[in-house]
PDB file of N, CA and C in Angstrom:
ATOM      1  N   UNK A   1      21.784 -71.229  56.228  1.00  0.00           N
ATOM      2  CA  UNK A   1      23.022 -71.787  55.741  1.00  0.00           C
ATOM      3  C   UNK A   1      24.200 -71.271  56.558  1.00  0.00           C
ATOM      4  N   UNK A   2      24.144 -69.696  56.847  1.00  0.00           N
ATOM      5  CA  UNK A   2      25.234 -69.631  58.185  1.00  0.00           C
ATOM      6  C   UNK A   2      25.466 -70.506  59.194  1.00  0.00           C
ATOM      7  N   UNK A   3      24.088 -70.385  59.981  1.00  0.00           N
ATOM      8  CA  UNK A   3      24.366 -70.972  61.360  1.00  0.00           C
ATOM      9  C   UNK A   3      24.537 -72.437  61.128  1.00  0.00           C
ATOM     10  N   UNK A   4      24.803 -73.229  59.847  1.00  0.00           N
ATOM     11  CA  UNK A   4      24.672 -74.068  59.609  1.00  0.00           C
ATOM     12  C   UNK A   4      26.996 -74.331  59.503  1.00  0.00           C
ATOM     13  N   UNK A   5      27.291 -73.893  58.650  1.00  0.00           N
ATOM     14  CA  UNK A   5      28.522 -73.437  58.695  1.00  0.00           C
ATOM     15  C   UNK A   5      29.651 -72.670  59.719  1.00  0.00           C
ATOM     16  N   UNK A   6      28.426 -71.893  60.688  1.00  0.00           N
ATOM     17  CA  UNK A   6      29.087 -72.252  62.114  1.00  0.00           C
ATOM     18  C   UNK A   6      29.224 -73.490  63.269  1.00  0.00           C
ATOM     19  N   UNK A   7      27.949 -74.271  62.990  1.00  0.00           N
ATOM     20  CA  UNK A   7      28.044 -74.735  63.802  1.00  0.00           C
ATOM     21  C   UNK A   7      29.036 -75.788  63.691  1.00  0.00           C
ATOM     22  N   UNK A   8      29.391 -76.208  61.687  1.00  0.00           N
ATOM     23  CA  UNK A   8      30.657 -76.615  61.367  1.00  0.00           C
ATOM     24  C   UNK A   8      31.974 -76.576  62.091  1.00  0.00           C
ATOM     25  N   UNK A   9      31.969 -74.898  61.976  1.00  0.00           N
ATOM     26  CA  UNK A   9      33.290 -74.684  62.565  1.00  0.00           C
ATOM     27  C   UNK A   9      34.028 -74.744  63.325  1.00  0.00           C
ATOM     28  N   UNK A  10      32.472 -74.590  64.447  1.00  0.00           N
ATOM     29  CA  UNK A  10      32.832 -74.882  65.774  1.00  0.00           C
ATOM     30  C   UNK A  10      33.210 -76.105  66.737  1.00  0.00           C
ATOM     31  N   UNK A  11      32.452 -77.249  65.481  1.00  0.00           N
ATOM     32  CA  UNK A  11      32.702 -78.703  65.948  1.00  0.00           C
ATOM     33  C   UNK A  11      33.981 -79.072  65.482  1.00  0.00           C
ATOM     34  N   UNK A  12      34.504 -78.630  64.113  1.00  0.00           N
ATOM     35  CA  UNK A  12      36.134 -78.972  63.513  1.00  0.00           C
ATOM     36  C   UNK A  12      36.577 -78.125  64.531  1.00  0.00           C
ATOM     37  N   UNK A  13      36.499 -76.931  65.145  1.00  0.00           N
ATOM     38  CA  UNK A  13      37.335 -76.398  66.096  1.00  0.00           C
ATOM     39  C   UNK A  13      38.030 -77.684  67.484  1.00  0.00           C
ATOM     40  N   UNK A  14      36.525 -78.190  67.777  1.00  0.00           N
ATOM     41  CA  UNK A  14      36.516 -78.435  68.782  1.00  0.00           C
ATOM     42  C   UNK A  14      37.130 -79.428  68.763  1.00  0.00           C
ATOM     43  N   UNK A  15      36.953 -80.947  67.457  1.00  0.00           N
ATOM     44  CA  UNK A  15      37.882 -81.663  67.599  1.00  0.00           C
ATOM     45  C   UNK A  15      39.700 -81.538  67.014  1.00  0.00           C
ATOM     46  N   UNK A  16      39.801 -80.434  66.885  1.00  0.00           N
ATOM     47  CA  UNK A  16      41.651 -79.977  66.548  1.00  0.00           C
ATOM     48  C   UNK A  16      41.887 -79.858  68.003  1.00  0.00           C
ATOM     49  N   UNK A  17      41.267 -78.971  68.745  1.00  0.00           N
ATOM     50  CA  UNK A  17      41.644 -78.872  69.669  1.00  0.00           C
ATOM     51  C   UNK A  17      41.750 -80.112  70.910  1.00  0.00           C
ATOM     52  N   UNK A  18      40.741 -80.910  70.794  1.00  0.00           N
ATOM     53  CA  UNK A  18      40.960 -81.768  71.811  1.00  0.00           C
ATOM     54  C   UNK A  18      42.630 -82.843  71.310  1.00  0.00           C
ATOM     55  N   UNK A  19      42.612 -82.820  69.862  1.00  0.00           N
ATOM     56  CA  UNK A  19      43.660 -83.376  69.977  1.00  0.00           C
ATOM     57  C   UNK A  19      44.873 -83.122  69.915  1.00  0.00           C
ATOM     58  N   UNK A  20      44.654 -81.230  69.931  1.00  0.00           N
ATOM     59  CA  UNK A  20      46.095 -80.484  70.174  1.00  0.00           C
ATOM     60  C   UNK A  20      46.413 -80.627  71.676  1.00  0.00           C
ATOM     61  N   UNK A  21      45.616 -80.817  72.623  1.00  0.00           N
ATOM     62  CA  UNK A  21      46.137 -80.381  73.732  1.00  0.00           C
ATOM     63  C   UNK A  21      45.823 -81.739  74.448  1.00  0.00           C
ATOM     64  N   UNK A  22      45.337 -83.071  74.136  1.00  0.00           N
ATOM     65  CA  UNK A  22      45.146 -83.985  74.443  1.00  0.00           C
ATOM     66  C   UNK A  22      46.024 -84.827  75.322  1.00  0.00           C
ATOM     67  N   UNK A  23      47.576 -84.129  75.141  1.00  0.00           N
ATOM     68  CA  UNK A  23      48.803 -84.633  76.304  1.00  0.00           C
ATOM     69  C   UNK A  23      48.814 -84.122  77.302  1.00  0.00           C
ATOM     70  N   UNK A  24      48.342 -82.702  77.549  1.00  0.00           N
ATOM     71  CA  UNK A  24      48.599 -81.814  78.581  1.00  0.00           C
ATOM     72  C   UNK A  24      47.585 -82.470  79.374  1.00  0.00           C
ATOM     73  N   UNK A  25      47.690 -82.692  80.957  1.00  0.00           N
ATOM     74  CA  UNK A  25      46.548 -82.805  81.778  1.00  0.00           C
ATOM     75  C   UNK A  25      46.934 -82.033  83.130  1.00  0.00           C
ATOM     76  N   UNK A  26      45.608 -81.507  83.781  1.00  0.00           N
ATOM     77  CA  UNK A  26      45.835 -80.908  85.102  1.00  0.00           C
ATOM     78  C   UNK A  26      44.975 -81.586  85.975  1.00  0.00           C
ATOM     79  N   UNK A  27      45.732 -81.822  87.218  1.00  0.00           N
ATOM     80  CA  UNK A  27      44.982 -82.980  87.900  1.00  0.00           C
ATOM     81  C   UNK A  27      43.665 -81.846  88.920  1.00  0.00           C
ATOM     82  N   UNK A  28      42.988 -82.566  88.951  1.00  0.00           N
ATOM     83  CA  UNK A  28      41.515 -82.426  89.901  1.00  0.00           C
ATOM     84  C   UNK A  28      41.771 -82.714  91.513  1.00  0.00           C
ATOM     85  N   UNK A  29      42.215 -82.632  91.916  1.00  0.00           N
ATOM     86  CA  UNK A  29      41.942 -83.430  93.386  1.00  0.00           C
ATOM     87  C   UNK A  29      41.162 -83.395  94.258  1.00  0.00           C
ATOM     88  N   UNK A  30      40.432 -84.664  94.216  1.00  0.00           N
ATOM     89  CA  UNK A  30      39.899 -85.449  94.872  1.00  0.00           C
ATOM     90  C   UNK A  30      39.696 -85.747  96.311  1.00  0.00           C
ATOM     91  N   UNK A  31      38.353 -86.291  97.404  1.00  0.00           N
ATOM     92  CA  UNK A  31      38.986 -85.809  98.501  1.00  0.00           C
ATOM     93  C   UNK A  31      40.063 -87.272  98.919  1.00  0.00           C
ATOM     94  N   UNK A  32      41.004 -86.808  99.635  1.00  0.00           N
ATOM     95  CA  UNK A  32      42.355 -87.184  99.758  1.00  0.00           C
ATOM     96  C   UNK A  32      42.287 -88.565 100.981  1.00  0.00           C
ATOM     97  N   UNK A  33      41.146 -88.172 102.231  1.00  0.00           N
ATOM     98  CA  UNK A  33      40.909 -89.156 103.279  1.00  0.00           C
ATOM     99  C   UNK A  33      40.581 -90.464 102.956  1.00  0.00           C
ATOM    100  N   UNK A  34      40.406 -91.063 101.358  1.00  0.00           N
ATOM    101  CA  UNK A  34      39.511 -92.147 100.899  1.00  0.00           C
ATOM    102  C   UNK A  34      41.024 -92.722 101.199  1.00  0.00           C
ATOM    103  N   UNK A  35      41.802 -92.416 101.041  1.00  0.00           N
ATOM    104  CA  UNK A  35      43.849 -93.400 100.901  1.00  0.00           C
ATOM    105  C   UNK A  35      43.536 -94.489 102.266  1.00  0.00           C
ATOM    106  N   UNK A  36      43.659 -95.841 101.659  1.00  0.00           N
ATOM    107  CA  UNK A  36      43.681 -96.757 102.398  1.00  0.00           C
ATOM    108  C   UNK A  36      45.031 -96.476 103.640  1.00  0.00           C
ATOM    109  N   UNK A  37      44.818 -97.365 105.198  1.00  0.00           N
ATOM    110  CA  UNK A  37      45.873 -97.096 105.620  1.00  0.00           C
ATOM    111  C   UNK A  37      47.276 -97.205 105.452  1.00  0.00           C
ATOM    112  N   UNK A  38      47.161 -98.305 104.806  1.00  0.00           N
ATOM    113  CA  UNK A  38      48.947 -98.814 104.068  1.00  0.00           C
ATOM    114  C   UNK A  38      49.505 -97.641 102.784  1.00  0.00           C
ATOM    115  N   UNK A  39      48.560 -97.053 102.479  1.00  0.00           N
ATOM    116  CA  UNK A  39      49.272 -96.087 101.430  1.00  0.00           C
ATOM    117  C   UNK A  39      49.645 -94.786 101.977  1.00  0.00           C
ATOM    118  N   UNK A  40      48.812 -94.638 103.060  1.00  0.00           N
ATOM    119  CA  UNK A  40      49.041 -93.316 104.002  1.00  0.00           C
ATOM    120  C   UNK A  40      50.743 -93.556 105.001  1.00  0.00           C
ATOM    121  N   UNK A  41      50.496 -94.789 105.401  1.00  0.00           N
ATOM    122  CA  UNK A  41      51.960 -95.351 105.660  1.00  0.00           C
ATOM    123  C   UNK A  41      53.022 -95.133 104.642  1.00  0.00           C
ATOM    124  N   UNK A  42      52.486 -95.953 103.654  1.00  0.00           N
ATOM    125  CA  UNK A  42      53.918 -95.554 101.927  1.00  0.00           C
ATOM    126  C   UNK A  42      54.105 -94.664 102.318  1.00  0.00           C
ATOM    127  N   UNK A  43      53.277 -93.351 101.789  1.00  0.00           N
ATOM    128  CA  UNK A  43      53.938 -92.280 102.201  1.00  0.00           C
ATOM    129  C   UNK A  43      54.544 -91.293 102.878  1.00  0.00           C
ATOM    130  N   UNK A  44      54.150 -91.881 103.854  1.00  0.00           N
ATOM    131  CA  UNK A  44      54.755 -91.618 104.968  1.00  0.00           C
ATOM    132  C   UNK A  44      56.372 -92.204 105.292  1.00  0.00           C
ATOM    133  N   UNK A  45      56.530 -93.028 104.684  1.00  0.00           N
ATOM    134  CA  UNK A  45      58.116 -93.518 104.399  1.00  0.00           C
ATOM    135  C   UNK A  45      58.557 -92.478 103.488  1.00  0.00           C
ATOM    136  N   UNK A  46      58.060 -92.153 102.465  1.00  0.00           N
ATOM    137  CA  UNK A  46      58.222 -91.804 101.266  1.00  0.00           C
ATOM    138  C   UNK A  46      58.866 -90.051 101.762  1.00  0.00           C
ATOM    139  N   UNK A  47      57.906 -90.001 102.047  1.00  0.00           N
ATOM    140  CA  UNK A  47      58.467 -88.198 102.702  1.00  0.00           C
ATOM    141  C   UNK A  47      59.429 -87.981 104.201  1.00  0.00           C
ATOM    142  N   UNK A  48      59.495 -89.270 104.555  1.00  0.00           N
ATOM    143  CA  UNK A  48      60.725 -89.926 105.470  1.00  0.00           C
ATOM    144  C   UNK A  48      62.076 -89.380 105.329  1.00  0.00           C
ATOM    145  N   UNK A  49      62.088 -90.526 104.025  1.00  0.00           N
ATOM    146  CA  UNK A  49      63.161 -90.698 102.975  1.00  0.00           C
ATOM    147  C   UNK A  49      63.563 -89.221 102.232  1.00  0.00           C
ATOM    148  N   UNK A  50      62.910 -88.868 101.599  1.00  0.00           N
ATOM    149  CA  UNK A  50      62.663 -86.989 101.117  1.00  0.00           C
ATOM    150  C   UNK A  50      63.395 -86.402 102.483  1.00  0.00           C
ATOM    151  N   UNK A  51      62.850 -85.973 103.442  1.00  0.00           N
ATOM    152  CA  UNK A  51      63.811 -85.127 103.930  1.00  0.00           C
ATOM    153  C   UNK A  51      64.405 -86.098 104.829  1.00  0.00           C
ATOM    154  N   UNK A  52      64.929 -86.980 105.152  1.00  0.00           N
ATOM    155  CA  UNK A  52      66.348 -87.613 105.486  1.00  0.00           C
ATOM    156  C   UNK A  52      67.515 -86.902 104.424  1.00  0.00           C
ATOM    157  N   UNK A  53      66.951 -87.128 102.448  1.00  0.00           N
ATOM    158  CA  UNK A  53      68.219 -86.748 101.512  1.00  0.00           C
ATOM    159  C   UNK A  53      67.870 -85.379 101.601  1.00  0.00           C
ATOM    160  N   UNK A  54      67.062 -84.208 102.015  1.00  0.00           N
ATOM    161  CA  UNK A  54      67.190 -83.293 101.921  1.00  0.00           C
ATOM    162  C   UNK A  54      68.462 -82.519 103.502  1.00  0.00           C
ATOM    163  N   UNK A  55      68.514 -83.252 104.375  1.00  0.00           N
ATOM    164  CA  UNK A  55      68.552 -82.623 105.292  1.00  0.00           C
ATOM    165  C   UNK A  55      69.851 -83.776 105.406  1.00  0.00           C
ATOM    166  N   UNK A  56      70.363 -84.108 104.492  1.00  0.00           N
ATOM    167  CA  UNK A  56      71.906 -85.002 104.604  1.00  0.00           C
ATOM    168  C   UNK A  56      72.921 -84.264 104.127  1.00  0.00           C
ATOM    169  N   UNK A  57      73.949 -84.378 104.827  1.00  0.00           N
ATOM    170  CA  UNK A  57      75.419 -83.642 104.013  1.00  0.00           C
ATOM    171  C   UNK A  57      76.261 -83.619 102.874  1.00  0.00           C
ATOM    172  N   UNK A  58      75.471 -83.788 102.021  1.00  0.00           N
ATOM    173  CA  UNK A  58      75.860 -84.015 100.430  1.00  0.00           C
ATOM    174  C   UNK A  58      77.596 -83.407 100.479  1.00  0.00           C
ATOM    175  N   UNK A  59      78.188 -82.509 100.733  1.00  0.00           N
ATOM    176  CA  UNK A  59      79.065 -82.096 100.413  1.00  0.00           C
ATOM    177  C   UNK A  59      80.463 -83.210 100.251  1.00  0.00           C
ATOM    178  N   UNK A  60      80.818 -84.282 101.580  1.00  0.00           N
ATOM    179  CA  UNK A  60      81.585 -85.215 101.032  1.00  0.00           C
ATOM    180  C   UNK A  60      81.365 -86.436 100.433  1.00  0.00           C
ATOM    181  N   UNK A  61      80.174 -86.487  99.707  1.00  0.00           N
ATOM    182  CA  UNK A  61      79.724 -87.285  98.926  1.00  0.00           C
ATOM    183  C   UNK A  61      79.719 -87.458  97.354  1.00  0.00           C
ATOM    184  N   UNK A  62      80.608 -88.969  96.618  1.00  0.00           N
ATOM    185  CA  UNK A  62      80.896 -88.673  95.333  1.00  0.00           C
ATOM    186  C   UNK A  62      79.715 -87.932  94.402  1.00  0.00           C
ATOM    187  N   UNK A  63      80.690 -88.190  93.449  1.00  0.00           N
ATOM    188  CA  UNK A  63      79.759 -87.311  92.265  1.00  0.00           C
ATOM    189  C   UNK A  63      78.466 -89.196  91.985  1.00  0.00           C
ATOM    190  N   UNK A  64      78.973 -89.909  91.935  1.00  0.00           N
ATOM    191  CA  UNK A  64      78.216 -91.096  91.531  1.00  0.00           C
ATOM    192  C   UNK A  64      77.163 -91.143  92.604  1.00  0.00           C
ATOM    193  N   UNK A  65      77.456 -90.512  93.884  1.00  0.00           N
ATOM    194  CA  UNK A  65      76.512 -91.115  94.904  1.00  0.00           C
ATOM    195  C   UNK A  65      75.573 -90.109  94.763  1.00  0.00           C
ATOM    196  N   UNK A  66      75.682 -88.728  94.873  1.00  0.00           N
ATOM    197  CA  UNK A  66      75.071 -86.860  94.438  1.00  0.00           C
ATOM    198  C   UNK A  66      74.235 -88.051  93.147  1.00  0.00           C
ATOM    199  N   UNK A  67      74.484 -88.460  92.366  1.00  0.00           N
ATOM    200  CA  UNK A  67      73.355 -88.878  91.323  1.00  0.00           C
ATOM    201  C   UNK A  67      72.519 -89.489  91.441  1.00  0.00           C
ATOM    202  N   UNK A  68      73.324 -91.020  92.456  1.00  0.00           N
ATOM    203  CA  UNK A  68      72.182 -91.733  92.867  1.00  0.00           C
ATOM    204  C   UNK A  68      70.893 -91.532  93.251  1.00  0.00           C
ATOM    205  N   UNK A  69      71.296 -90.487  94.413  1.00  0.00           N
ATOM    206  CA  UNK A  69      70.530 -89.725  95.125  1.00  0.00           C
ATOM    207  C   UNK A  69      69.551 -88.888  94.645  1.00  0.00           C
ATOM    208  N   UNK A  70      69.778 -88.131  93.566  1.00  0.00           N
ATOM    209  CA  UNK A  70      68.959 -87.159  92.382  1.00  0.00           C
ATOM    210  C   UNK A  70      67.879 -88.765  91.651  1.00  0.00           C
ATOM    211  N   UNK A  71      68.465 -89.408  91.572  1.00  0.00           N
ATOM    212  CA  UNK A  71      67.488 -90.642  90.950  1.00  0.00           C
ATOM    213  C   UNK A  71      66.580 -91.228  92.274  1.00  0.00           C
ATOM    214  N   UNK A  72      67.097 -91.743  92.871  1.00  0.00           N
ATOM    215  CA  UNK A  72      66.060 -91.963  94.168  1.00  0.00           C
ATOM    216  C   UNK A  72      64.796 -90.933  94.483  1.00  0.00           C
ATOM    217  N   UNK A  73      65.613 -89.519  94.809  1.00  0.00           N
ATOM    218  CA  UNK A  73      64.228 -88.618  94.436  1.00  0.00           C
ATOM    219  C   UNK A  73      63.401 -88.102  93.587  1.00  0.00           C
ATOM    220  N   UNK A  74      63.962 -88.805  92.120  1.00  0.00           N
ATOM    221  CA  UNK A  74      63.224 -88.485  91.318  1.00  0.00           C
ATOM    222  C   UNK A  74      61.853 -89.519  91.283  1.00  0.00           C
ATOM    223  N   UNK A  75      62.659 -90.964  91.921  1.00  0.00           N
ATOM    224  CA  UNK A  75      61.645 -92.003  91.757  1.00  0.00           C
ATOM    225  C   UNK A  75      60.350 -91.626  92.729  1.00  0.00           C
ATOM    226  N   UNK A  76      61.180 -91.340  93.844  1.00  0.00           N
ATOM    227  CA  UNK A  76      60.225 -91.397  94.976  1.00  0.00           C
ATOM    228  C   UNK A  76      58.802 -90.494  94.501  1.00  0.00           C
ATOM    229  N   UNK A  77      59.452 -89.274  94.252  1.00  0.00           N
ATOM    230  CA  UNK A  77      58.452 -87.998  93.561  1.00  0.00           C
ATOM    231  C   UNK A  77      57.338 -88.744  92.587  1.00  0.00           C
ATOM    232  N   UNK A  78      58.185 -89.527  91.258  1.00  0.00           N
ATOM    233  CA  UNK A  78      57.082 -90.196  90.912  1.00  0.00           C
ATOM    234  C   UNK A  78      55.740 -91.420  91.085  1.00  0.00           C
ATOM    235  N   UNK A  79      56.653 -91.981  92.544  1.00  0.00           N
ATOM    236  CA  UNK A  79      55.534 -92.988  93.443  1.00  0.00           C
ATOM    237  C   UNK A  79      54.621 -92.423  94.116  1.00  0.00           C
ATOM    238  N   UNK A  80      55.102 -90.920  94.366  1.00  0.00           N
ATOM    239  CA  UNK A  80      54.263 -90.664  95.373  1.00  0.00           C
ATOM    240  C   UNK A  80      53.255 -89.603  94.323  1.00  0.00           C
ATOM    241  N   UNK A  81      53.337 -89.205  93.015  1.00  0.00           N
ATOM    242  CA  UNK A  81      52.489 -88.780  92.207  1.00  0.00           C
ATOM    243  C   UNK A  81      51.366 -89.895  91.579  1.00  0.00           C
ATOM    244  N   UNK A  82      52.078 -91.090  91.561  1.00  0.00           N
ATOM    245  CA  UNK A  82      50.881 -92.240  91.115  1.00  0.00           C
ATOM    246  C   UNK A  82      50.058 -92.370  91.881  1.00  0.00           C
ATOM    247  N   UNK A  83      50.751 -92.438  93.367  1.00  0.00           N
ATOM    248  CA  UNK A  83      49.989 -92.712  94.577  1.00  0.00           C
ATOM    249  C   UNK A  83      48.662 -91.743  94.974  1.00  0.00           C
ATOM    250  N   UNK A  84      48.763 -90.690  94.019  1.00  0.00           N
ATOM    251  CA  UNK A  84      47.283 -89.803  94.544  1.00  0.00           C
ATOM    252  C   UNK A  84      46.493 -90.280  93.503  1.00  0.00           C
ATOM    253  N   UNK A  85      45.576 -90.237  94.425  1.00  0.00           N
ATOM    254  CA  UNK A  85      43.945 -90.244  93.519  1.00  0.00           C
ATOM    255  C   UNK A  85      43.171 -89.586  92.992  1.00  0.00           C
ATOM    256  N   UNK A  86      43.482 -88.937  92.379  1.00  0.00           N
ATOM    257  CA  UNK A  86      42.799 -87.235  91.536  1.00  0.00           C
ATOM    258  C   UNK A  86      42.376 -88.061  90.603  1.00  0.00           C
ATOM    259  N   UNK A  87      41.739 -86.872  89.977  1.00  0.00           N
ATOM    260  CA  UNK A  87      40.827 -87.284  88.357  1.00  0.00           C
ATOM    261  C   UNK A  87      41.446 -86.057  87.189  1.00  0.00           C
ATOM    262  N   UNK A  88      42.168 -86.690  86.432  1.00  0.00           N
ATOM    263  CA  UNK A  88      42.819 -85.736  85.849  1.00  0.00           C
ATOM    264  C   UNK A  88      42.057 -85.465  84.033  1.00  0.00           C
ATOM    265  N   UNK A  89      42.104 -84.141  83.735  1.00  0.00           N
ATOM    266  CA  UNK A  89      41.330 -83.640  82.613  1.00  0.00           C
ATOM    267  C   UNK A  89      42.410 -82.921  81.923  1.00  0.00           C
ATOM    268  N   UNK A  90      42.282 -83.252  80.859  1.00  0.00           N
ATOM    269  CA  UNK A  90      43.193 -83.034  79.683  1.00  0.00           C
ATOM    270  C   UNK A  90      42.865 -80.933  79.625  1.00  0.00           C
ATOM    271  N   UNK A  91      43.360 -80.447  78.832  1.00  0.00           N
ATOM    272  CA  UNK A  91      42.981 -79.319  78.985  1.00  0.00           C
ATOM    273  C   UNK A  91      41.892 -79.182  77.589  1.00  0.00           C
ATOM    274  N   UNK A  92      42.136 -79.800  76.720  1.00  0.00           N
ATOM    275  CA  UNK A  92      41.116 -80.168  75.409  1.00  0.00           C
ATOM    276  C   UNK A  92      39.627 -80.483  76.184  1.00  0.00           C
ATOM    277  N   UNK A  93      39.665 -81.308  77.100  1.00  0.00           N
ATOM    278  CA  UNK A  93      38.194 -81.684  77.900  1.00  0.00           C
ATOM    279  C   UNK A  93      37.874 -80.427  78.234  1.00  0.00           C
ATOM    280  N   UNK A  94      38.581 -79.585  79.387  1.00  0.00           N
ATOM    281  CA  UNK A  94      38.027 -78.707  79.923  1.00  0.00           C
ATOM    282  C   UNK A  94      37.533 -77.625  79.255  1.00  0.00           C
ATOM    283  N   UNK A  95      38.493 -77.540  77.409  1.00  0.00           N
ATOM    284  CA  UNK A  95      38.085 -76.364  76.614  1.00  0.00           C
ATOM    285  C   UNK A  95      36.634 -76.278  76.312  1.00  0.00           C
ATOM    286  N   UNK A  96      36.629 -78.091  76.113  1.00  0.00           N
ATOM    287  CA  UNK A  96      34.943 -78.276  74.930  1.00  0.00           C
ATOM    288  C   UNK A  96      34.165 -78.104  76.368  1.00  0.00           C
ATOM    289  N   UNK A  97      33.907 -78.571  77.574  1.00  0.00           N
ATOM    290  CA  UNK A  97      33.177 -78.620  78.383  1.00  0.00           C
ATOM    291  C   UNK A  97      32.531 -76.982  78.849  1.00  0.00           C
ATOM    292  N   UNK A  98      33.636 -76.148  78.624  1.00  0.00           N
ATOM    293  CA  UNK A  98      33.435 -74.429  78.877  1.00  0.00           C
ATOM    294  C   UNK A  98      32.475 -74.694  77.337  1.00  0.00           C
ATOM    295  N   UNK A  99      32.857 -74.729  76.190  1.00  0.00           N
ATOM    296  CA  UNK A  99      32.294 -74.125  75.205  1.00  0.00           C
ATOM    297  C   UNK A  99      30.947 -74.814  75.306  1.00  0.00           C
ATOM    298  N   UNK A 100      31.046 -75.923  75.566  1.00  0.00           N
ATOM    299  CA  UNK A 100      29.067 -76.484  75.395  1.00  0.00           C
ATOM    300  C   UNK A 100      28.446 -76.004  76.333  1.00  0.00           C
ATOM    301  N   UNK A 101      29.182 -75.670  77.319  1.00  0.00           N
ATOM    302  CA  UNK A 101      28.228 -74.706  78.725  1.00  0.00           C
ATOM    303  C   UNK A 101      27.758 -73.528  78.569  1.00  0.00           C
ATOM    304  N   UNK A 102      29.256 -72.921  77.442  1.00  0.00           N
ATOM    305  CA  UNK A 102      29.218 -71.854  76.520  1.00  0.00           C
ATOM    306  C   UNK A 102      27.400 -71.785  75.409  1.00  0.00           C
ATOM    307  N   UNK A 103      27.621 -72.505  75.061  1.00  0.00           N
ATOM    308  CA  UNK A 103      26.614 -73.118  73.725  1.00  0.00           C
ATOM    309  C   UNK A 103      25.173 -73.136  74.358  1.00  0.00           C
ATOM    310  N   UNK A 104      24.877 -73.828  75.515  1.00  0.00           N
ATOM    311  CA  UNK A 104      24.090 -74.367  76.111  1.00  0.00           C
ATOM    312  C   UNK A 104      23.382 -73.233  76.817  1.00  0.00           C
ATOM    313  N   UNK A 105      23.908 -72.020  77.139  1.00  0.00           N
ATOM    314  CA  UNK A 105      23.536 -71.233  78.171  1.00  0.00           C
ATOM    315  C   UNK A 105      23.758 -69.534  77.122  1.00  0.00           C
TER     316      UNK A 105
END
């Protein structure tokens, strides 16, 4: 009847947890050479563009344009985060996957 009530616990553990941490993900990466040539190009504009605004003279530039600019690189950052091909795992996956390896071994 114990090991019966652990093994309870351990499964209600396991599903709280996958859905406590079910937002968080850390990406895997993948190997990177599979990027078709036109996306290796994108980005290659992409980090163009990146240090062109890094390596520009912001100082006589309005406050409206200083924003623009903070938005452009925010976009870019996020095109060029879609643009990879990783396999990303929640941290809830990676918990239960340790514990059944855990379990298993």
């Amino acid at each position: 009847m114990k090991t019966f009530s652990k093994v309870n616990l351990v499964m209600v553990l396991l599903v709280f947890t996958s859905f406590i941490f079910a937002n968080t993900v850390t990406p895997v990466i993948t190997n990177s050479t599979i990027n078709a040539p036109s996306e290796a190009a994108k980005t290659e504009v992409l980090l163009n563009r990146l240090n062109d605004i890094k390596n520009m003279d912001k100082t006589n530039l309005s406050r409206a344009d200083k924003k623009d600019l903070r938005k452009e690189v925010k976009v870019i950052k996020g095109e060029m985060k879609r643009s990879s091909n990783g396999i990303y795992l929640s941290i809830g996956a990676i918990i239960i996957i340790v514990l059944v390896l855990i379990l298993i071994l």
